[in-house]
Protein backbone atom coordinates (compact mmCIF):
# COMPACT_ATOMS: atom_id res chain seq x y z
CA UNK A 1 106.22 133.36 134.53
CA UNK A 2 106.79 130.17 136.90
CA UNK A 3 107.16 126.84 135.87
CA UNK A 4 104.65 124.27 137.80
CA UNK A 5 104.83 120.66 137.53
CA UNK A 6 101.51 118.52 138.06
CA UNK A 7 102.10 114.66 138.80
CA UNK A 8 98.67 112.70 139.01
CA UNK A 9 98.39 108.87 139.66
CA UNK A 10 97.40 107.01 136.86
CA UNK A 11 94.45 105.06 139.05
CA UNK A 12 91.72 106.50 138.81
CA UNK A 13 90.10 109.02 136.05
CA UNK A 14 92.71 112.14 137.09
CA UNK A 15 93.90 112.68 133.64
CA UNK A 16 91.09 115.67 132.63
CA UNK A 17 91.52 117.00 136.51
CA UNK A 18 95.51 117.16 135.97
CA UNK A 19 94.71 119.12 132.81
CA UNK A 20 92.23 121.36 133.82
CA UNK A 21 94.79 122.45 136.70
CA UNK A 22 97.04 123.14 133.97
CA UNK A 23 95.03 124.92 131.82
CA UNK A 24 94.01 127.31 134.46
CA UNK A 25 97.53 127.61 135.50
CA UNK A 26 98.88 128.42 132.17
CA UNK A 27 96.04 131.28 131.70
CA UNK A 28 98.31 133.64 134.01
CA UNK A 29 100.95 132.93 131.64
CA UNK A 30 103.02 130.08 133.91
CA UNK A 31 104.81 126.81 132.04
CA UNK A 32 103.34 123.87 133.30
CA UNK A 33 104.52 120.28 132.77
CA UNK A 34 102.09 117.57 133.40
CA UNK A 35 103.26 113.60 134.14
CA UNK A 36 101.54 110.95 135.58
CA UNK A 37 103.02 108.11 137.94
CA UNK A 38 103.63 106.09 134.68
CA UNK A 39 106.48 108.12 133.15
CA UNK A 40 109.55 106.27 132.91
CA UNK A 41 111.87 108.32 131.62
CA UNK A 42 115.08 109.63 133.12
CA UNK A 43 113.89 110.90 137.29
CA UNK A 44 112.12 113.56 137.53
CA UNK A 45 113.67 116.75 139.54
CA UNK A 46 111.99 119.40 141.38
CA UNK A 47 114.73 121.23 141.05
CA UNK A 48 113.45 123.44 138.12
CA UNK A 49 110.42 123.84 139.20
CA UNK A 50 108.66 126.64 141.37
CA UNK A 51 105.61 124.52 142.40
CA UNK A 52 104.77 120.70 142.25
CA UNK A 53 101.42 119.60 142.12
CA UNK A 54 100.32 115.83 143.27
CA UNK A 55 97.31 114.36 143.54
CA UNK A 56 95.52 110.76 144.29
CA UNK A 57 91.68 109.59 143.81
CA UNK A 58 90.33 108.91 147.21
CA UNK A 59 90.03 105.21 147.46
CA UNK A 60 87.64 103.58 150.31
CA UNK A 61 84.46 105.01 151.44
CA UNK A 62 85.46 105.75 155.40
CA UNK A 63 89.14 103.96 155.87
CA UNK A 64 90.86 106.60 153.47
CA UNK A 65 93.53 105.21 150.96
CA UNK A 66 95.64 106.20 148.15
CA UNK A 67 97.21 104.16 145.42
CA UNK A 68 100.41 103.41 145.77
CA UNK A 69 101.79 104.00 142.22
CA UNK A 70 102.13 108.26 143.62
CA UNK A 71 104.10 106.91 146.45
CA UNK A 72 106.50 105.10 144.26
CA UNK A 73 106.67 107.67 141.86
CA UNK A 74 107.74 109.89 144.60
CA UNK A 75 110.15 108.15 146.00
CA UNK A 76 111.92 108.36 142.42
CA UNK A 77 111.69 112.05 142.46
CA UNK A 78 115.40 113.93 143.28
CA UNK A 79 115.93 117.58 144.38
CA UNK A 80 112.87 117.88 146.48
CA UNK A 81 114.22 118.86 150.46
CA UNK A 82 111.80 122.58 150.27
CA UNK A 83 109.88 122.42 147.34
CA UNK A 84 106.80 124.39 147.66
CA UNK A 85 103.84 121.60 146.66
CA UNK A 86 99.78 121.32 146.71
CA UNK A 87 98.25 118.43 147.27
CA UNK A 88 94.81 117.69 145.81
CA UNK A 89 92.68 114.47 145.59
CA UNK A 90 89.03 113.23 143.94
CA UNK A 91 86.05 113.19 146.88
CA UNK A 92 84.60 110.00 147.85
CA UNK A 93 82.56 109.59 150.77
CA UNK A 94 83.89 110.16 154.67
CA UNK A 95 87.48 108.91 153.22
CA UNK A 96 88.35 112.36 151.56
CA UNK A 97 89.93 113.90 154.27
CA UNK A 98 92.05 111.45 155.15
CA UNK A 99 93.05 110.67 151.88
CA UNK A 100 93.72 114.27 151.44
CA UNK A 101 96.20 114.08 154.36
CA UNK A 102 98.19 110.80 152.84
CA UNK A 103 98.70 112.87 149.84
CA UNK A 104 100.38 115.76 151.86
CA UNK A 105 101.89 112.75 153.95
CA UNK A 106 103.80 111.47 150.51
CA UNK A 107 105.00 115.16 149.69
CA UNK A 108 106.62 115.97 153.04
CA UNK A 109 107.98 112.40 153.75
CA UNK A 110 110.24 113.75 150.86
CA UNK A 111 111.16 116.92 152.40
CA UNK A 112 108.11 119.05 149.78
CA UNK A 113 106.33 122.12 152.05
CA UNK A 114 102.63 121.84 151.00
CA UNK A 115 101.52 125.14 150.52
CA UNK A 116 97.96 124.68 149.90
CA UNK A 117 95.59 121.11 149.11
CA UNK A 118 91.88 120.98 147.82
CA UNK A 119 89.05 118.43 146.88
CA UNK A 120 88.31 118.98 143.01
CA UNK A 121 85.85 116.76 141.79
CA UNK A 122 85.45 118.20 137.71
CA UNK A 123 87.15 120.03 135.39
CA UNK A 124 85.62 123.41 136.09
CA UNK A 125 86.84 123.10 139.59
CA UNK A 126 90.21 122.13 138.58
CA UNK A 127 90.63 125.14 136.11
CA UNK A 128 89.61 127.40 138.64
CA UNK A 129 91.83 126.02 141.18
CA UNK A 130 94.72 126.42 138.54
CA UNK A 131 94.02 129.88 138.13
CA UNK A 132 94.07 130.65 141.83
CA UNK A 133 97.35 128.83 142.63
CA UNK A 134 99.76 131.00 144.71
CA UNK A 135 103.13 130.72 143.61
C-alpha cells in the first residue's frame, strides 16, 4: 500500500477529476488524501507521502495559463526537495501543452521530480489514470 496525495486548484470544475484519480488509485489498495488549494489548515508535508498529485484547468485558448491559487498553495507546502509528483491539467484548445508544462514548472520550482503528467478531461479518464499510476 502507498499513500498518494492529490492537490487540485479550486478554479475551475477539478473537484470530480481529483476524485476520480483517487478512486482509481485506491482500487489497487493505496491511501489517498485529496485537498484542494483552499485548505487552510496546518502546511501540508510531502514528507509522508509516496506520490503527490497536482493539477490546474488550462486557462487561455493559445497563451497557456494556470491559476495562481496552485502556485501559492505550493509554495506553502514543506518537505518536498525529491518527491516523486504527476502533473495533470483539463484540455482547452492549443493552450494545453503549455499549461501542462507550468504545472510541472510549479512542482520542480519546489524541488518535486515529476514522474509522469497527462490531459484528463472526465471522470472515466481520471479513474483510469488513477489505476495506472506508477508508484
Amino acid at each position: 500500500m502507498h499513500k498518494i496525495l492529490i492537490i487540485y486548484s479550486k478554479e475551475g470544475e477539478l473537484k470530480e477529476i481529483a476524485e476520480g484519480i483517487a478512486e482509481g488509485a485506491r482500487k489497487d489498495g493505496n491511501e489517498v488524501k485529496v485537498l484542494d488549494t483552499t485548505y487552510s489548515g496546518r502546511p501540508v508535508t510531502f514528507f509522508p507521502y509516496d506520490l503527490v498529485v497536482a493539477g490546474a484547468p488550462t486557462q487561455g485558448i493559445i497563451r497557456a495559463s494556470i491559476p495562481s491559487d496552485l502556485s501559492e498553495f505550493l509554495k506553502q507546502c514543506k518537505r518536498t526537495g525529491g518527491q516523486k509528483a504527476v502533473a495533470f491539467v483539463t484540455p482547452r484548445f492549443f493552450a494545453t501543452n503549455k499549461a501542462l508544462k507550468k504545472v510541472m514548472g510549479e512542482l520542480e520550482k519546489i524541488g518535486c521530480i515529476v514522474n509522469d503528467f497527462r490531459t484528463i478531461k472526465n471522470r472515466k479518464e481520471a479513474v483510469d489514470f488513477g489505476q495506472s499510476l506508477q508508484l
